[in-house]
N, C-alpha and C. Protein backbone atom coordinates (compact mmCIF):
# COMPACT_ATOMS: atom_id res chain seq x y z
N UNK A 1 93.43 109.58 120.05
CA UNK A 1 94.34 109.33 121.13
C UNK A 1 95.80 109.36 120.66
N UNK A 2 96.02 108.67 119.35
CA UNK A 2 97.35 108.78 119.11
C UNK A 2 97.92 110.55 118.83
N UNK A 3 97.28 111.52 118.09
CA UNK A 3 97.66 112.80 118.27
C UNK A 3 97.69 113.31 119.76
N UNK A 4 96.92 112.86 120.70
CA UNK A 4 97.61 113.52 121.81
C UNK A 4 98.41 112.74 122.69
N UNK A 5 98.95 111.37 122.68
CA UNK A 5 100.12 111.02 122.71
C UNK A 5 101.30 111.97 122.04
N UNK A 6 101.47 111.57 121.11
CA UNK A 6 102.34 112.53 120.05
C UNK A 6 102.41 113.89 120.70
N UNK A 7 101.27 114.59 121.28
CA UNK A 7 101.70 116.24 121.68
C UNK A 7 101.83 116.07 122.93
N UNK A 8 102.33 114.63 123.74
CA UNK A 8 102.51 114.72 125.21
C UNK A 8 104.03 115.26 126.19
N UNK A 9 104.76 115.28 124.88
CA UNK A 9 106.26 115.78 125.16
C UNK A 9 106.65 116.97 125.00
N UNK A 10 105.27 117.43 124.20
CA UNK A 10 105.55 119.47 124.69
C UNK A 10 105.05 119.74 122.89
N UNK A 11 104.77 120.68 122.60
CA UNK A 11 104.74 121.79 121.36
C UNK A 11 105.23 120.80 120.33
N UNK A 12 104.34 120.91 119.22
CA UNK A 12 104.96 120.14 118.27
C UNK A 12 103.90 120.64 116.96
N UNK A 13 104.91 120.76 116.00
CA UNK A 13 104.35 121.45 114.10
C UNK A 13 103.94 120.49 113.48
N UNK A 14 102.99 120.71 112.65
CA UNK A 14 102.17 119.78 112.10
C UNK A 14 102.78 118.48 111.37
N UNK A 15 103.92 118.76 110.87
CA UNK A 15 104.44 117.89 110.26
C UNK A 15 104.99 116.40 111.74
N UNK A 16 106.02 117.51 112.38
CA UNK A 16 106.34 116.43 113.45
C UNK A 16 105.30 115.81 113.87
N UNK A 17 103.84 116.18 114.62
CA UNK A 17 102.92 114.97 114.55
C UNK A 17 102.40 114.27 113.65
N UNK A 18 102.43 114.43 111.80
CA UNK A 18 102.07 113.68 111.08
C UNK A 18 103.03 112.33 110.89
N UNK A 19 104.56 112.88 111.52
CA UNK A 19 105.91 111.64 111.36
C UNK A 19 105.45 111.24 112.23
N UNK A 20 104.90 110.98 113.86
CA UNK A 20 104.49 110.58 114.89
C UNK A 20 103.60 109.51 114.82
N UNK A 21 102.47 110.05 113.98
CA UNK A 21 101.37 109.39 114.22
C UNK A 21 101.05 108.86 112.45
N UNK A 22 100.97 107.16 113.09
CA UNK A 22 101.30 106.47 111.76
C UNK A 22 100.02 106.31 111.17
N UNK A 23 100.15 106.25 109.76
CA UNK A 23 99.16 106.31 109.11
C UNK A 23 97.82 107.40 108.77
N UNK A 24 98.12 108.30 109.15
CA UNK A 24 96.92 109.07 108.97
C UNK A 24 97.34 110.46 107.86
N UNK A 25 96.51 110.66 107.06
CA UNK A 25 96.53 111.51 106.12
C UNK A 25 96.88 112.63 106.64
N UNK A 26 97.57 113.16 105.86
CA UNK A 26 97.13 115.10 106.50
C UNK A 26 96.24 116.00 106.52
N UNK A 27 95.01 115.30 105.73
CA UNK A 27 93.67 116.08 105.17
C UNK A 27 93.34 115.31 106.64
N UNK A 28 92.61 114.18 107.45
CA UNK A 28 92.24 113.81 108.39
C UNK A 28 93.28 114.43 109.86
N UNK A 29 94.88 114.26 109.49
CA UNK A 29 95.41 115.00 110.80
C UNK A 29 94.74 116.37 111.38
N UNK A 30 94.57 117.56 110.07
CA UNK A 30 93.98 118.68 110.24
C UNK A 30 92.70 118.10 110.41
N UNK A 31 92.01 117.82 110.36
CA UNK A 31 90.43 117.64 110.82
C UNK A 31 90.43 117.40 112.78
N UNK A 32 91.42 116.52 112.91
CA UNK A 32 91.47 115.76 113.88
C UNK A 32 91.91 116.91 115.32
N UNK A 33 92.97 117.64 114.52
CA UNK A 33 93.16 118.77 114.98
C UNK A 33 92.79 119.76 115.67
N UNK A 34 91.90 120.18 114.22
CA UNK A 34 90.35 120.47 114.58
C UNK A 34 89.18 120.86 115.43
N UNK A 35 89.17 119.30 115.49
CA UNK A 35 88.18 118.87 116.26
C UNK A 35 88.54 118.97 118.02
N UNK A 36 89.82 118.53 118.15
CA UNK A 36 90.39 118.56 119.64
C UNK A 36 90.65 119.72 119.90
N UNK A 37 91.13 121.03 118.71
CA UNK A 37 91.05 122.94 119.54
C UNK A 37 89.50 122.77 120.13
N UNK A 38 88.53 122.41 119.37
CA UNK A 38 86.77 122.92 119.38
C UNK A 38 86.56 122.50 120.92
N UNK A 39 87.33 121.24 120.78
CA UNK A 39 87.34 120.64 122.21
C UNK A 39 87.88 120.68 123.30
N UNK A 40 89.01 121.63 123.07
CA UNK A 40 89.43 122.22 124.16
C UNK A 40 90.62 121.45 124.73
N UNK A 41 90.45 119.90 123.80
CA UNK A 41 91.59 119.38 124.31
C UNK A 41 93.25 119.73 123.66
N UNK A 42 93.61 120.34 122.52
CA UNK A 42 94.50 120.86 122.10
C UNK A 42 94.35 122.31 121.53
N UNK A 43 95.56 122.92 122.17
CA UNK A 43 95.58 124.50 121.91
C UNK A 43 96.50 124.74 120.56
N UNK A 44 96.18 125.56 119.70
CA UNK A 44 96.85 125.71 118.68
C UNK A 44 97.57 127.39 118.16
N UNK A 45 98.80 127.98 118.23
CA UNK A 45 99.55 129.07 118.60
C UNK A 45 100.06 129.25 117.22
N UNK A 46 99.62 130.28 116.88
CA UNK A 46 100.16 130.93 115.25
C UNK A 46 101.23 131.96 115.84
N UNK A 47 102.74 131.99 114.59
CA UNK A 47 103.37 132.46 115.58
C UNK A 47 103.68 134.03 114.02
N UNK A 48 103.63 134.91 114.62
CA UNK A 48 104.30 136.02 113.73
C UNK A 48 105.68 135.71 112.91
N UNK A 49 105.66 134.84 112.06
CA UNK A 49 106.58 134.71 111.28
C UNK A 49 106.54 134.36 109.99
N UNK A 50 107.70 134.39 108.73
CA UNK A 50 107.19 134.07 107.81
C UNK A 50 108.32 133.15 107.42
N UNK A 51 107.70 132.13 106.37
CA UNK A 51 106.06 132.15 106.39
C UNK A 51 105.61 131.92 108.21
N UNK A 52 104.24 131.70 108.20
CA UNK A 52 103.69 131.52 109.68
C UNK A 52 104.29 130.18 110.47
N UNK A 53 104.52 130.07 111.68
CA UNK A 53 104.73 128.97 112.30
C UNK A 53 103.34 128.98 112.97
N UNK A 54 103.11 127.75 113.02
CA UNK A 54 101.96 127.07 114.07
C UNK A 54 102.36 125.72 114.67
N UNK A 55 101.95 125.97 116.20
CA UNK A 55 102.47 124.75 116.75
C UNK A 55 101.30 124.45 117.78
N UNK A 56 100.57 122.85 117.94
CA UNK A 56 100.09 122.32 118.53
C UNK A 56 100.24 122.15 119.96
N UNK A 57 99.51 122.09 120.78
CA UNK A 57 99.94 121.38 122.25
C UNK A 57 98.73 120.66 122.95
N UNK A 58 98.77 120.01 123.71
CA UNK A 58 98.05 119.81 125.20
C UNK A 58 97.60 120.59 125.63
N UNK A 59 96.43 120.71 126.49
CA UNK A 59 95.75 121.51 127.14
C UNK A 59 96.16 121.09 128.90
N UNK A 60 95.40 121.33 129.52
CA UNK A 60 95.52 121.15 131.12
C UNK A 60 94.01 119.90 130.88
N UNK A 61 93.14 120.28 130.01
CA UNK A 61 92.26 119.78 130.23
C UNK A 61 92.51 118.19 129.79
N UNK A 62 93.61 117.74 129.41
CA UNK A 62 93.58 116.28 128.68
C UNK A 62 94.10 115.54 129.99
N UNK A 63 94.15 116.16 130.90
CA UNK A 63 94.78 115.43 132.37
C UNK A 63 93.79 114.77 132.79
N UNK A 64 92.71 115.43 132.44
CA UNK A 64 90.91 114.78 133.23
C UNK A 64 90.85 113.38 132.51
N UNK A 65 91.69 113.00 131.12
CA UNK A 65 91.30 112.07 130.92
C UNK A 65 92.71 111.03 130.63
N UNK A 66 93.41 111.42 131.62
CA UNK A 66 95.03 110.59 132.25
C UNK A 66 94.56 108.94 132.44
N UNK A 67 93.55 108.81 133.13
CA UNK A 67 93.14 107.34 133.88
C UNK A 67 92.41 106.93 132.45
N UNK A 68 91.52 107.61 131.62
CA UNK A 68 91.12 106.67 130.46
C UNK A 68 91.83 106.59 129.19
N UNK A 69 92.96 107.66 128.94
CA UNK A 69 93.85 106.69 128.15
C UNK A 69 94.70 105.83 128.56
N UNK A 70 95.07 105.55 129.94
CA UNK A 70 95.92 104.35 130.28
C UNK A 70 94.97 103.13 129.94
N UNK A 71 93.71 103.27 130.68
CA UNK A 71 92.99 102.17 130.43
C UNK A 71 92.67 101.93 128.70
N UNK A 72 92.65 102.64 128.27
CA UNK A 72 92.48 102.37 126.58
C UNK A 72 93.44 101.64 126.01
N UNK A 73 94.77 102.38 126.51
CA UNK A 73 96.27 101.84 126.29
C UNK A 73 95.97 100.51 126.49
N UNK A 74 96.05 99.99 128.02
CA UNK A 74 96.09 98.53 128.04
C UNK A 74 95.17 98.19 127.30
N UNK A 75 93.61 98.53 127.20
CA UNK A 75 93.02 97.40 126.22
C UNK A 75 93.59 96.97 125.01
N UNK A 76 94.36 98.52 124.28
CA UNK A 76 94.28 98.21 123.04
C UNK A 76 95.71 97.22 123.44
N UNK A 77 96.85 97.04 123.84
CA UNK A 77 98.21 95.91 124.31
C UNK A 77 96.89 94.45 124.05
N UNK A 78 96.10 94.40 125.45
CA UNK A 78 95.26 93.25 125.36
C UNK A 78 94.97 92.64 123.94
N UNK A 79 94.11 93.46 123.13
CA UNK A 79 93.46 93.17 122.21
C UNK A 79 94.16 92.83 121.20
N UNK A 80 95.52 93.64 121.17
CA UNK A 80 96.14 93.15 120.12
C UNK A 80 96.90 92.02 120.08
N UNK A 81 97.08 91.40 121.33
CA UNK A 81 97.61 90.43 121.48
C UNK A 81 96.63 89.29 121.32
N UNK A 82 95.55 89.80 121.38
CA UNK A 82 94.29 88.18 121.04
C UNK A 82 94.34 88.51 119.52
N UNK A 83 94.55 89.45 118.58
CA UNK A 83 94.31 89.55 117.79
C UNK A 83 95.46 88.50 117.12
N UNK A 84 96.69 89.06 117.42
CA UNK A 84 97.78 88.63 116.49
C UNK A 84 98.49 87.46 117.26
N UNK A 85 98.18 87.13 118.45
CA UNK A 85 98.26 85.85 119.07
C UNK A 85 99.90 85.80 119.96
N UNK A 86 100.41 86.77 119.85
CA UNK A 86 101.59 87.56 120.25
C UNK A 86 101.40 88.35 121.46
């Protein structure tokens, strides 16, 4: 969820979502990556240049799931607030 937060403001290179999204390796960002082209939920655009540019995005299809990352969102606000008591 946090990588497609991060690609919700338009096109973004691997690096800018690794500064985005805290904590995660770059061996797991590319996996994660990955896994969301296979899925259709992020499109990924190699561009004729050198060296190559590649840039990430959103799909149309991550809209289907608009209502369950809000609801995720608030749980995770909730939870962290029972967690850290804040």
């Amino acid at each position: 969820m946090p990588i497609l937060l991060a690609l919700k403001g338009g096109a973004k290179r691997f690096r800018q979502i690794a500064r985005e999204v805290e904590g995660i390796s770059d061996k797991m960002l590319s996996k994660e990556l990955k896994d969301l082209e296979t899925n259709f939920l992020v499109k990924r655009t190699v561009y004729d240049t050198f060296p190559p540019t590649v840039k990430y995005e959103i799909t149309k299809h991550v809209d289907t799931l608009q209502e369950v990352m809000l609801a995720l969102t608030e749980w995770g606000k909730l939870h962290r607030k029972k967690i850290t008591g804040v």
